[in-house]
Protein backbone atom coordinates (compact mmCIF):
# COMPACT_ATOMS: atom_id res chain seq x y z
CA UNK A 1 60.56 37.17 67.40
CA UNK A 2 58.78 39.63 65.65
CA UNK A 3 59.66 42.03 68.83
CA UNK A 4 63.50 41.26 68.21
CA UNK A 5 63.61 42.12 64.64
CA UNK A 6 61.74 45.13 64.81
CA UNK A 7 64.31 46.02 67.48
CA UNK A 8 67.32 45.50 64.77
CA UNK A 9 65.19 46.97 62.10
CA UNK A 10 65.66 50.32 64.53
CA UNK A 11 69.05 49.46 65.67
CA UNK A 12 70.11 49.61 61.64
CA UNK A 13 67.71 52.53 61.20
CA UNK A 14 69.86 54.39 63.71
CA UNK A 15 72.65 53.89 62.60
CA UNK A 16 72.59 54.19 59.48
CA UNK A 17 74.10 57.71 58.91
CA UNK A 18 77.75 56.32 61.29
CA UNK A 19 79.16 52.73 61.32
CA UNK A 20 78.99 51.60 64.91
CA UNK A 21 79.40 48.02 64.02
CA UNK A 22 77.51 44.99 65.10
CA UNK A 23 76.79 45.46 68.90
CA UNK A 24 73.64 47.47 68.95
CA UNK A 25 72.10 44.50 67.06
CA UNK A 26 72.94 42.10 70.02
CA UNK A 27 70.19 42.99 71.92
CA UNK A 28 67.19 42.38 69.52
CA UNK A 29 68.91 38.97 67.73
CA UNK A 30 69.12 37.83 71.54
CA UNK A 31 65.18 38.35 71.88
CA UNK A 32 64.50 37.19 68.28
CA UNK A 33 66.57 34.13 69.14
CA UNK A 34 65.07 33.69 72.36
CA UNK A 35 61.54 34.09 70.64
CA UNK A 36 62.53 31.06 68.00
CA UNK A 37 63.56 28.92 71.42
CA UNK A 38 60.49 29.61 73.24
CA UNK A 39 58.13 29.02 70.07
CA UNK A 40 59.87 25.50 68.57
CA UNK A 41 59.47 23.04 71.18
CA UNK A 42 56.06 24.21 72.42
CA UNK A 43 54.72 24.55 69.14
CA UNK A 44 56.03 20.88 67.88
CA UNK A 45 54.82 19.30 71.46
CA UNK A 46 51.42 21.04 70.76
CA UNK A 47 50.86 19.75 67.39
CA UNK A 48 52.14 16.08 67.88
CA UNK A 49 49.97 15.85 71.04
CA UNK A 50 47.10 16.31 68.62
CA UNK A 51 48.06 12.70 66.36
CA UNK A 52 47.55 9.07 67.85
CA UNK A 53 51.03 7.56 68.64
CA UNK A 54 50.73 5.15 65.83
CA UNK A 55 50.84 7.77 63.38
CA UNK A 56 52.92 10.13 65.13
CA UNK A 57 56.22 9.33 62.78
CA UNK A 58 54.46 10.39 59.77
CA UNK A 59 52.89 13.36 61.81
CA UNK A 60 56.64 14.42 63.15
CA UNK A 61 57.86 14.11 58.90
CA UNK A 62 54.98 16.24 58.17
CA UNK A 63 55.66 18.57 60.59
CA UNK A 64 59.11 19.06 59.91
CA UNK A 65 58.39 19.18 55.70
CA UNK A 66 56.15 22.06 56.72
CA UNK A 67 58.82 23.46 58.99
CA UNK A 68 60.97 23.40 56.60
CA UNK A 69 58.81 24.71 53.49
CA UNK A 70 57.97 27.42 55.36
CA UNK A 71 61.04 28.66 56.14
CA UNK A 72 62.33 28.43 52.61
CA UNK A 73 59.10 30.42 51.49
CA UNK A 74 59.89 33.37 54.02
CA UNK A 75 63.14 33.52 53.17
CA UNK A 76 62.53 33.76 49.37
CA UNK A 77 60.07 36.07 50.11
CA UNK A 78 62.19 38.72 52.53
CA UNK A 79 65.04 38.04 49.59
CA UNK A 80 63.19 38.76 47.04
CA UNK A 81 62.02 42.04 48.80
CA UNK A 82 65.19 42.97 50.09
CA UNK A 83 67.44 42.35 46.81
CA UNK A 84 64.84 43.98 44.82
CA UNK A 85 65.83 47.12 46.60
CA UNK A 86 69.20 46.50 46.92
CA UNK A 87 70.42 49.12 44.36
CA UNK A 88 68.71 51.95 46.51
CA UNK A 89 71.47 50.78 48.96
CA UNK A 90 70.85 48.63 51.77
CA UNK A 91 69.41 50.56 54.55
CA UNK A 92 66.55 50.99 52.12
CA UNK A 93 66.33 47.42 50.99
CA UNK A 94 66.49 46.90 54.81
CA UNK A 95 63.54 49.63 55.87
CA UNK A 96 61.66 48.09 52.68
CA UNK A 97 62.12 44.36 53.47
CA UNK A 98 61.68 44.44 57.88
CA UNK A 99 58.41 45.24 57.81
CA UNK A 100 57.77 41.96 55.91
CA UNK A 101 59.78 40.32 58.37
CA UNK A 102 57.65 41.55 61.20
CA UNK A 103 54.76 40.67 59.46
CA UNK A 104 55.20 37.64 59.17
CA UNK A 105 56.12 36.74 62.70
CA UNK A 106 53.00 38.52 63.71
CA UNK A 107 50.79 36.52 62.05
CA UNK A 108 52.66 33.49 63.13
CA UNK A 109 52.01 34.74 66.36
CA UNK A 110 48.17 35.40 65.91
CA UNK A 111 47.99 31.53 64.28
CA UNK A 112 49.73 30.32 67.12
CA UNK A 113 47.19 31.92 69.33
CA UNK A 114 44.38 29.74 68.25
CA UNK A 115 46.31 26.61 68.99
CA UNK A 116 45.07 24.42 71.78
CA UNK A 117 46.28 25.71 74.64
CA UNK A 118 47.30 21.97 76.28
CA UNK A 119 48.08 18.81 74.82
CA UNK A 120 44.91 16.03 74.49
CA UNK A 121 44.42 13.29 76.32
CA UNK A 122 43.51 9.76 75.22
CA UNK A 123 45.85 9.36 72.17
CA UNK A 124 48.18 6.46 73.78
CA UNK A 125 47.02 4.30 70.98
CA UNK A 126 44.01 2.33 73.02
């Protein structure tokens, strides 16, 4: 993900001085969006394979509250960022708010890396 939006931060970056419309940003949403697929269901089959069954509806609410949380915070964060530059024009409230975008994916990405790398056994609720 983080690969896919630094590609559209450089897409923008480009062309920023002609309007070529929305096609050169095609490429990196498709990888961003591809990241997001590839990251979801691993990451929620990972961290429910950690819970005992009984308590894996309350795990799954969790989850999802987190999920859910955290998506609110990024995005409040990134707006904040981006609007607060917004009267520099928004190339520059872009090229100041992407790199807090990337950021943050990165260090999703190094906090995913110390998640087990396969699910546990013996949590069927014995």
């Amino acid at each position: 993900m983080a690969g896919g939006f630094a590609w559209v931060w450089s897409a923008v970056a480009d062309a920023s001085a002609t309007h070529t419309g929305a096609w050169p940003l095609v490429p990196g949403l498709a990888v961003a969006g591809a990241g997001l697929g590839f990251l979801v269901v691993p990451l929620v089959n990972v961290v429910l394979s950690a819970v005992p069954a009984d308590l894996a509806g309350g795990a799954s609410g969790i989850f999802s509250t987190a999920q859910q949380f955290g998506g609110a915070l990024g995005a409040a964060i990134v707006g904040t960022v981006f609007f607060g530059h917004a009267d520099e024009g928004l190339t520059e409230a872009l090229d100041t708010a992407m790199p807090w975008v990337t950021g943050g994916f990165l260090l999703c990405a190094a906090l995913c890396a110390l998640l087990p790398r396969r699910a546990t056994a013996g949590h069927s609720g014995d």
